[in-house]
PDB file of N, CA and C in Angstrom:
ATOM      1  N   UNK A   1     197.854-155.604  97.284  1.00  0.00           N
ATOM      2  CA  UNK A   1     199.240-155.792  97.649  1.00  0.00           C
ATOM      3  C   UNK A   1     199.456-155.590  99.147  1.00  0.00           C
ATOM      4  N   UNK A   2     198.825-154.457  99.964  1.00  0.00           N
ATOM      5  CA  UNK A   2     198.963-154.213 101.109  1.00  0.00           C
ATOM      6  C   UNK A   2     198.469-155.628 101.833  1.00  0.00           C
ATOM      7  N   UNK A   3     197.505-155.709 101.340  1.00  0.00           N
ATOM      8  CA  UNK A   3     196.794-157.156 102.177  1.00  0.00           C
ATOM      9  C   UNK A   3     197.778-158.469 102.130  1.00  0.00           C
ATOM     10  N   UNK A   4     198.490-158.817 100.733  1.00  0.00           N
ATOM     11  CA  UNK A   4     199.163-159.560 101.223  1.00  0.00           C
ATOM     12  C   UNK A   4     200.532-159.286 101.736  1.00  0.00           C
ATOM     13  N   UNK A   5     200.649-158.083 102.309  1.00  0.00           N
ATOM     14  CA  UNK A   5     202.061-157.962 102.868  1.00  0.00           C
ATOM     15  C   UNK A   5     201.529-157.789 104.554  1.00  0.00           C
ATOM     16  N   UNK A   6     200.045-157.762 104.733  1.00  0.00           N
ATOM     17  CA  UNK A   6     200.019-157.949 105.986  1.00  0.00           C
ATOM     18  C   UNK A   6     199.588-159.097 106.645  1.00  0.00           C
ATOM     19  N   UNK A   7     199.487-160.347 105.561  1.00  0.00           N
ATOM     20  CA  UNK A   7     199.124-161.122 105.646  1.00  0.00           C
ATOM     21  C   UNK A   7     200.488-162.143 106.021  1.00  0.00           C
ATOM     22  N   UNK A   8     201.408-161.717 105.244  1.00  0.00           N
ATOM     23  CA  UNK A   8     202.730-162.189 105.375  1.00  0.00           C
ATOM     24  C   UNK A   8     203.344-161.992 106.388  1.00  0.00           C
ATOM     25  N   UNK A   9     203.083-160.598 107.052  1.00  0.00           N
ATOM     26  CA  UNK A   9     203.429-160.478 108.214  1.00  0.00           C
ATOM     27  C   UNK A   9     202.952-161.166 109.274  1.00  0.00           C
ATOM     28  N   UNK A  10     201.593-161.593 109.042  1.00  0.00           N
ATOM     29  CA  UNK A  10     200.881-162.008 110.346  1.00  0.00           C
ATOM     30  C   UNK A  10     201.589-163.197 110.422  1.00  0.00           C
ATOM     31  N   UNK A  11     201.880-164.304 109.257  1.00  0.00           N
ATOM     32  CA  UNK A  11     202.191-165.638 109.401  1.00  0.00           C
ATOM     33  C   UNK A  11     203.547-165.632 109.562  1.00  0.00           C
ATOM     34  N   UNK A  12     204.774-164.703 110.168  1.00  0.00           N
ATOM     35  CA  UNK A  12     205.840-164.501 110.604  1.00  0.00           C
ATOM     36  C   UNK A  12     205.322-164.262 112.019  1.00  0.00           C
ATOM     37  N   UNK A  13     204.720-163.521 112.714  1.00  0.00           N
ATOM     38  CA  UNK A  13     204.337-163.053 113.470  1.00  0.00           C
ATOM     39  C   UNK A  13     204.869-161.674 113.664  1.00  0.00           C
ATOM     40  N   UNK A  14     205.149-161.185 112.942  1.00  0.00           N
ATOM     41  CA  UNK A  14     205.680-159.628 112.894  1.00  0.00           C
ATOM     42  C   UNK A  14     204.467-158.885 112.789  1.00  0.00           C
ATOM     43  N   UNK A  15     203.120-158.737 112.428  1.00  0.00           N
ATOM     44  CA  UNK A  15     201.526-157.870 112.553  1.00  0.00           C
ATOM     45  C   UNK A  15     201.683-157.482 113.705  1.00  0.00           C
ATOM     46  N   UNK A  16     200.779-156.137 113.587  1.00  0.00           N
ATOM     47  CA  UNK A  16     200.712-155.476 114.615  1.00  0.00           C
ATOM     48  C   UNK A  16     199.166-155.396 114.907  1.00  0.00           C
ATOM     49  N   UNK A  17     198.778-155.616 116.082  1.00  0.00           N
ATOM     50  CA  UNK A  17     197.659-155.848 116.822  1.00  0.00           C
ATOM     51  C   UNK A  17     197.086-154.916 118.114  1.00  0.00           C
ATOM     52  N   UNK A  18     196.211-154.411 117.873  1.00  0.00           N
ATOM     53  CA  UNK A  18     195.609-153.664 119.024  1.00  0.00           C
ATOM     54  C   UNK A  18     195.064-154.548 120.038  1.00  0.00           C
ATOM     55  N   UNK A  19     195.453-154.949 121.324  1.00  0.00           N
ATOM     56  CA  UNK A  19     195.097-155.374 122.447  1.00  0.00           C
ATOM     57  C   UNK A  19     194.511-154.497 123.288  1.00  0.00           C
ATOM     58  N   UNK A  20     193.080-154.780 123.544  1.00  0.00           N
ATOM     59  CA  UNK A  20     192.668-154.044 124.570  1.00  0.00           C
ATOM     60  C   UNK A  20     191.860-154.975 125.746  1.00  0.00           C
ATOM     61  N   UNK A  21     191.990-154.492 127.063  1.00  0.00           N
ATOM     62  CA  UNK A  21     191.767-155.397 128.029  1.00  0.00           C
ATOM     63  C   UNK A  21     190.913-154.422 128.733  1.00  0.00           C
ATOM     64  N   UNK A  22     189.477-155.334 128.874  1.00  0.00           N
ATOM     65  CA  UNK A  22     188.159-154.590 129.947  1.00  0.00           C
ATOM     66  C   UNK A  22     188.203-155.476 130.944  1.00  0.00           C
ATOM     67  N   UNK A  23     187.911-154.629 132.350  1.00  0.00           N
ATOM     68  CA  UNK A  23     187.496-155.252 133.224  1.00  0.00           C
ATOM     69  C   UNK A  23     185.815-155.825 133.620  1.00  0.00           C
ATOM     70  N   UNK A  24     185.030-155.144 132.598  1.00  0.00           N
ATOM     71  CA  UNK A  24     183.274-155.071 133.112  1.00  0.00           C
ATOM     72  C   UNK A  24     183.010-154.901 131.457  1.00  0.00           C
ATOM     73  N   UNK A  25     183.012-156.179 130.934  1.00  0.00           N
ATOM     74  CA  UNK A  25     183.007-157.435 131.345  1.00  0.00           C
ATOM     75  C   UNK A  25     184.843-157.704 130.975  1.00  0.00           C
ATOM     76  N   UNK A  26     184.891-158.610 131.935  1.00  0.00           N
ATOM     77  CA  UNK A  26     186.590-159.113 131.588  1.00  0.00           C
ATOM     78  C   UNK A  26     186.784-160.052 130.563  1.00  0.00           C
ATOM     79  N   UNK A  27     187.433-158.840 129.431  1.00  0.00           N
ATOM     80  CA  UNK A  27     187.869-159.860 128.341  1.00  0.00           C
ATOM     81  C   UNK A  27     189.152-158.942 127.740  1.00  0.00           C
ATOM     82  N   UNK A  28     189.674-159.827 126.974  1.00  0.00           N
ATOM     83  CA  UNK A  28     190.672-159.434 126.218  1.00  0.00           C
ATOM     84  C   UNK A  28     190.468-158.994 124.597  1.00  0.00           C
ATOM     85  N   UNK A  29     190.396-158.274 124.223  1.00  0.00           N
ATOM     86  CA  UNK A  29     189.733-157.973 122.250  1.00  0.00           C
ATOM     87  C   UNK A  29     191.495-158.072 121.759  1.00  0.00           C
ATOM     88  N   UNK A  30     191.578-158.483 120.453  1.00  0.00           N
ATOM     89  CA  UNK A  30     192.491-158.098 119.644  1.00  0.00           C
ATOM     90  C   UNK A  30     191.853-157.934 118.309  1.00  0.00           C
ATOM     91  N   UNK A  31     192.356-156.514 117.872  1.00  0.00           N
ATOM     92  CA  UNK A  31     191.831-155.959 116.513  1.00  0.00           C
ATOM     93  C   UNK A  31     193.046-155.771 115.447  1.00  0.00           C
ATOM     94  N   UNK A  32     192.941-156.603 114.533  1.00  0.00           N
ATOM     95  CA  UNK A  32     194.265-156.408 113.586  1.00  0.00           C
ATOM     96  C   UNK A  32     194.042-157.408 112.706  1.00  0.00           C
ATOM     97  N   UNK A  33     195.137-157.925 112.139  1.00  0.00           N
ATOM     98  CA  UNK A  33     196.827-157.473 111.868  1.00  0.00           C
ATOM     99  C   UNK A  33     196.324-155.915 111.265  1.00  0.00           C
ATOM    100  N   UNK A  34     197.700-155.817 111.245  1.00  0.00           N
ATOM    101  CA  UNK A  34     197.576-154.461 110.522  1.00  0.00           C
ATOM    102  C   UNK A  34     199.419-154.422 110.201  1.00  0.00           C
ATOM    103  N   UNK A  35     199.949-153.801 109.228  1.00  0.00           N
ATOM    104  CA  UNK A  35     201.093-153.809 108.473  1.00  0.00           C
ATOM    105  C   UNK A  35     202.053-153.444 109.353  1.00  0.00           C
ATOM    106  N   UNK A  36     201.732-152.062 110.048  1.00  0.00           N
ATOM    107  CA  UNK A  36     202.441-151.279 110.965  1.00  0.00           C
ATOM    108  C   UNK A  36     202.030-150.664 112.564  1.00  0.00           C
ATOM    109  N   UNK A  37     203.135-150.241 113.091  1.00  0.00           N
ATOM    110  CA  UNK A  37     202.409-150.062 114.526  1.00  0.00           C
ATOM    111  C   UNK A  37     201.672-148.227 114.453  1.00  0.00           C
ATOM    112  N   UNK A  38     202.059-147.349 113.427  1.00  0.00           N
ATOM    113  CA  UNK A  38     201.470-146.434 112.989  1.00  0.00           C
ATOM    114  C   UNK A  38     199.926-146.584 112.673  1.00  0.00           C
ATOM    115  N   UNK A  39     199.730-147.395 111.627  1.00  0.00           N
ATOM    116  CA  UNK A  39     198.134-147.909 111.154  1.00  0.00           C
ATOM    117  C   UNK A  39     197.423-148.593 112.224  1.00  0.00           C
ATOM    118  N   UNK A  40     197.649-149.263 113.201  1.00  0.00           N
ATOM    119  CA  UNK A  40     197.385-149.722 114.421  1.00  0.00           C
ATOM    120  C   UNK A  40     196.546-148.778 115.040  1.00  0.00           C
ATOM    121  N   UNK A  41     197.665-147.848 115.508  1.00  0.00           N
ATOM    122  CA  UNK A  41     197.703-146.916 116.643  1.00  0.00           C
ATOM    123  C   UNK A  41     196.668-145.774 116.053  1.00  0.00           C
ATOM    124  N   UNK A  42     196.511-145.531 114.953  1.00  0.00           N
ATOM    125  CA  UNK A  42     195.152-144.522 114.217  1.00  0.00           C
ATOM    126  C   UNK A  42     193.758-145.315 114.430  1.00  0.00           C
ATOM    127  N   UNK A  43     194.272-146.980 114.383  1.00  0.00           N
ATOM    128  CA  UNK A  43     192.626-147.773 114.370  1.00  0.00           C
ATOM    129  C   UNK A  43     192.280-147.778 115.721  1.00  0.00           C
ATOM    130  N   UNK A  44     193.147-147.967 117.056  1.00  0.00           N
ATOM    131  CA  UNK A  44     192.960-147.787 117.902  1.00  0.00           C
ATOM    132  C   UNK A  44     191.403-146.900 119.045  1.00  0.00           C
ATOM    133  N   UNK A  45     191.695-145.373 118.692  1.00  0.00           N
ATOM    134  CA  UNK A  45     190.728-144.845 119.246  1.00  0.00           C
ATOM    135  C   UNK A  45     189.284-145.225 118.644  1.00  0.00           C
ATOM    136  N   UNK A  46     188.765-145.939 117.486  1.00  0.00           N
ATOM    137  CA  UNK A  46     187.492-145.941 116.903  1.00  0.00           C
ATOM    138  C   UNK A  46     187.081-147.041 118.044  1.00  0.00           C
ATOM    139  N   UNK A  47     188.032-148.639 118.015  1.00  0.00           N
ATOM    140  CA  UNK A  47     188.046-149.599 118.515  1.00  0.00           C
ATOM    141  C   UNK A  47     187.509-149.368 120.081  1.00  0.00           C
ATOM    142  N   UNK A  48     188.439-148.385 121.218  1.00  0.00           N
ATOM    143  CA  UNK A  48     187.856-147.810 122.446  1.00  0.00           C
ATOM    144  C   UNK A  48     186.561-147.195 122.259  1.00  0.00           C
ATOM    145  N   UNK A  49     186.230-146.341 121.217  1.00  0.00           N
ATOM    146  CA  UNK A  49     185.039-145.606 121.141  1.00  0.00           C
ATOM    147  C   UNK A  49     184.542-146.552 121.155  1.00  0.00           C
ATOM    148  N   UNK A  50     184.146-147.741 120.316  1.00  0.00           N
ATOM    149  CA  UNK A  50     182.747-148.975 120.213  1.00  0.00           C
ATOM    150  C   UNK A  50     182.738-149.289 121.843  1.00  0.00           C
ATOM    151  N   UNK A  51     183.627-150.136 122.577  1.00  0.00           N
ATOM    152  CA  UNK A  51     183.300-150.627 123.270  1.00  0.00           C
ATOM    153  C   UNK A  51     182.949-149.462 124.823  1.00  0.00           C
ATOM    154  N   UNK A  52     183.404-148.120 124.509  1.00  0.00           N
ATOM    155  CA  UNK A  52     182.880-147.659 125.578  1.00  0.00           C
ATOM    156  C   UNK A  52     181.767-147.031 125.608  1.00  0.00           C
ATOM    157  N   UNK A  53     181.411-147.215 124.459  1.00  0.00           N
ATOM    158  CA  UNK A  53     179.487-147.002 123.442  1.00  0.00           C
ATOM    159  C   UNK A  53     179.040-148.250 124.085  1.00  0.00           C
ATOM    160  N   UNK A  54     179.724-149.784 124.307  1.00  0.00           N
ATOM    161  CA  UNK A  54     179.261-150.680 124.630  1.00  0.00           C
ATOM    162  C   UNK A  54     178.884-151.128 126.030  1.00  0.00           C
ATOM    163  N   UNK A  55     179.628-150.360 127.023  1.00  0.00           N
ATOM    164  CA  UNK A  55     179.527-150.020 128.226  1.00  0.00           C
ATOM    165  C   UNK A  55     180.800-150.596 128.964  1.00  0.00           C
ATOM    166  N   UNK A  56     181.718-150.786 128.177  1.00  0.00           N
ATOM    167  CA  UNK A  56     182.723-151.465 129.026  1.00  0.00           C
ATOM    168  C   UNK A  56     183.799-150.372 130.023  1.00  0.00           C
ATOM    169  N   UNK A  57     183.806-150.952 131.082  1.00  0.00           N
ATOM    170  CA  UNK A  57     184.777-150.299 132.255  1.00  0.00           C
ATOM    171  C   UNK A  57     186.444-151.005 132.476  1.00  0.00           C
ATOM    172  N   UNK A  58     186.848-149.567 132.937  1.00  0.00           N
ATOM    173  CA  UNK A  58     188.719-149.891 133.194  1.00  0.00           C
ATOM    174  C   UNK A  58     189.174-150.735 131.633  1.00  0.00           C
ATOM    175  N   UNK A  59     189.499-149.994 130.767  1.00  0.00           N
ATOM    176  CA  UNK A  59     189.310-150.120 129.460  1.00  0.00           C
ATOM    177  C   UNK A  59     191.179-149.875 129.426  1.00  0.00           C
ATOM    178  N   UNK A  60     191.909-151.159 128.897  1.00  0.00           N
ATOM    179  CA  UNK A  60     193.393-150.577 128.600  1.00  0.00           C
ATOM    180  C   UNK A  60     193.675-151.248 127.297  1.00  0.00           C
ATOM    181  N   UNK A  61     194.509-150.338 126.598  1.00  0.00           N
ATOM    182  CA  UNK A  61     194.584-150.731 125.281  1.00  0.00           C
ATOM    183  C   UNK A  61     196.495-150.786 124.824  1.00  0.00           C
ATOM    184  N   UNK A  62     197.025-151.342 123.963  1.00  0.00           N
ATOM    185  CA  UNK A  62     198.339-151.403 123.977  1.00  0.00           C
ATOM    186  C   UNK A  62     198.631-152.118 122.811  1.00  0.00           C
ATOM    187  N   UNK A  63     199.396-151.422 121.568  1.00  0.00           N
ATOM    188  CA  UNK A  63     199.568-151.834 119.998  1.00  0.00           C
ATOM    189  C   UNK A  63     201.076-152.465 120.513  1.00  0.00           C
ATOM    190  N   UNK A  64     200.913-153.378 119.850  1.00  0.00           N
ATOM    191  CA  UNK A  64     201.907-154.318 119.504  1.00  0.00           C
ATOM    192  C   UNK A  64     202.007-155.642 118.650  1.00  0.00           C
ATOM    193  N   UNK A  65     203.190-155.811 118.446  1.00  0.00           N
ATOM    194  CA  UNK A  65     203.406-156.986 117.705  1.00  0.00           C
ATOM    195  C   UNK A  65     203.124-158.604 118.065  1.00  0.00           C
ATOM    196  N   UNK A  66     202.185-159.638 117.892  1.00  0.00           N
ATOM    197  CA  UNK A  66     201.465-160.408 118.229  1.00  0.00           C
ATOM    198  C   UNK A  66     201.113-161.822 116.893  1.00  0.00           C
ATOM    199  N   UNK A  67     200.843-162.212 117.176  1.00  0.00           N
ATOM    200  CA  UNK A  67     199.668-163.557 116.898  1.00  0.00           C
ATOM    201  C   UNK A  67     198.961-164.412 117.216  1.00  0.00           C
ATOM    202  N   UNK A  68     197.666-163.529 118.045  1.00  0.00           N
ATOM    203  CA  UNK A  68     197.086-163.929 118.957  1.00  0.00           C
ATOM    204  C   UNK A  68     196.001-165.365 118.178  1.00  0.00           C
ATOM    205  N   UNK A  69     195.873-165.852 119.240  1.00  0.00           N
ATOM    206  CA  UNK A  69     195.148-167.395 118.490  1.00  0.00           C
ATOM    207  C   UNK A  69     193.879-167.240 119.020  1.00  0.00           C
ATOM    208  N   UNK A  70     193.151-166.118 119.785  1.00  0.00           N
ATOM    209  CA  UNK A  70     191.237-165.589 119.981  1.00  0.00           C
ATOM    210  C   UNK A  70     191.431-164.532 119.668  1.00  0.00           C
ATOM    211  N   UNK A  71     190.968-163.905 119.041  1.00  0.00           N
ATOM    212  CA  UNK A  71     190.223-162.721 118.449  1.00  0.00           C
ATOM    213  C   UNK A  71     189.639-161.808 120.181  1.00  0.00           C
ATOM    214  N   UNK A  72     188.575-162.869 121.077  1.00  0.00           N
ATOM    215  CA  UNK A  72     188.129-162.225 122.166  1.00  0.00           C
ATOM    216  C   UNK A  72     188.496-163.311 122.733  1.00  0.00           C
ATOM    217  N   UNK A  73     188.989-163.089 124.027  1.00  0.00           N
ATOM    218  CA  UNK A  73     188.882-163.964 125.039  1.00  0.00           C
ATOM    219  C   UNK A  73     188.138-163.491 126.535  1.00  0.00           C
ATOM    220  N   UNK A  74     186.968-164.370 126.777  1.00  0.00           N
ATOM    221  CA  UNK A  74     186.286-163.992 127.981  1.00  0.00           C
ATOM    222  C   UNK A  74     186.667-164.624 129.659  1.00  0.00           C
ATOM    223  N   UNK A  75     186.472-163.701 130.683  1.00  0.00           N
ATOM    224  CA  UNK A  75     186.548-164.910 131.525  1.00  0.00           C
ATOM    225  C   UNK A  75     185.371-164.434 132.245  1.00  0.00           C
ATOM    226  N   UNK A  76     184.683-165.053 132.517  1.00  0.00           N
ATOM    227  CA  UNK A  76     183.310-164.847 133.392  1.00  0.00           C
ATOM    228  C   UNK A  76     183.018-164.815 134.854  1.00  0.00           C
ATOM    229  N   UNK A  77     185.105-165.754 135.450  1.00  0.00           N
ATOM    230  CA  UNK A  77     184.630-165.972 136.175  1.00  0.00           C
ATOM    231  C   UNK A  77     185.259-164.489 137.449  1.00  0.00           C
ATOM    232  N   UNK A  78     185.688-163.757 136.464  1.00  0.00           N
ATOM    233  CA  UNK A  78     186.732-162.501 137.127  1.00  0.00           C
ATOM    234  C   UNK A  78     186.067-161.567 137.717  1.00  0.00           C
ATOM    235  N   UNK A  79     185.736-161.246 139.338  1.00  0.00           N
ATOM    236  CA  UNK A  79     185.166-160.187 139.792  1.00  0.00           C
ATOM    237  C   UNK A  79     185.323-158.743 139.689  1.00  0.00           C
ATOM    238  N   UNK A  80     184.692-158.018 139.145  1.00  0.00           N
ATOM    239  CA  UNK A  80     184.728-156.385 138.949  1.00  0.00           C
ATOM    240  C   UNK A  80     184.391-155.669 140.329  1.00  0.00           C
ATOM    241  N   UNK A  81     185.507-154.724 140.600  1.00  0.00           N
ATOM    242  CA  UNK A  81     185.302-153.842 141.388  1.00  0.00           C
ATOM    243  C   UNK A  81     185.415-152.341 141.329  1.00  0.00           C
ATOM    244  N   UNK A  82     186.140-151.991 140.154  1.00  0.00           N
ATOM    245  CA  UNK A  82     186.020-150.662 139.750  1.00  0.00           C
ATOM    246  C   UNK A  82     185.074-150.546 138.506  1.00  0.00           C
ATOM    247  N   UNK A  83     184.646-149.105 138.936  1.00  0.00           N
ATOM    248  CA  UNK A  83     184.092-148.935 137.771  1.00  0.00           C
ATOM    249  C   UNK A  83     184.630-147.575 136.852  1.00  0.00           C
ATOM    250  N   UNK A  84     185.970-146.546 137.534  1.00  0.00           N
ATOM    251  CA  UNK A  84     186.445-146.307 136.451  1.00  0.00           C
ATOM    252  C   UNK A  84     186.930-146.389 134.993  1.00  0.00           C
ATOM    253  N   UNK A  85     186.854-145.621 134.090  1.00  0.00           N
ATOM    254  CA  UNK A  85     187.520-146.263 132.717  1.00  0.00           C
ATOM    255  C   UNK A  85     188.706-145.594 132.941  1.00  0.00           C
ATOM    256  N   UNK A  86     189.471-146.105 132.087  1.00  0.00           N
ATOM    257  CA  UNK A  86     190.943-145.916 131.991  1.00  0.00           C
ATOM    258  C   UNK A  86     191.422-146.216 130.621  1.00  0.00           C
ATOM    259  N   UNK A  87     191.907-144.969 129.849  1.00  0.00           N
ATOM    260  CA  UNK A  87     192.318-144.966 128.553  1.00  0.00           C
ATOM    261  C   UNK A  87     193.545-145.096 128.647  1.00  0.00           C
ATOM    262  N   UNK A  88     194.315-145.844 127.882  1.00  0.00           N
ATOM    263  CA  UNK A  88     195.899-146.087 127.866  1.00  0.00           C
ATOM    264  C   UNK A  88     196.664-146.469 126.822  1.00  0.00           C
TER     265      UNK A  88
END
């Protein structure tokens, strides 16, 4: 039942989606739907843990409501100059 009420949501565009944006390498992740911005925001920190296990730098993350049409989006051609991370 949960699944299809977040499924319903997604095709309204009311789902809630974890966006997180790396600079090294520059891409955009979205991890979701998910029903609520509560259940989101708990999946959140596992999602930062992988990719900063993965080595990614200047790391920003931000739950919201979405229907994103890539899952990842890369750009290859974006120069990195910091190498702080940054949790947000």
């Amino acid at each position: 039942m949960k699944e299809t009420w977040t499924n319903f949501l997604q095709m309204l565009g009311f789902a809630w989606w974890v966006e997180i944006v790396t600079e090294n390498p520059h891409c955009t992740y979205y991890f979701g739907p998910f029903a609520s911005e509560g259940e989101a925001s708990l999946s959140q920190a596992g999602y930062l843990e992988d990719l900063t296990q993965e080595g990614a730098l200047n790391i920003k993350a931000v739950v919201k409501q979405c229907r994103p049409k890539q899952l990842t989006i890369y750009d290859e051609k974006e120069p990195v100059v910091s190498r702080a991370a940054v949790f947000g």
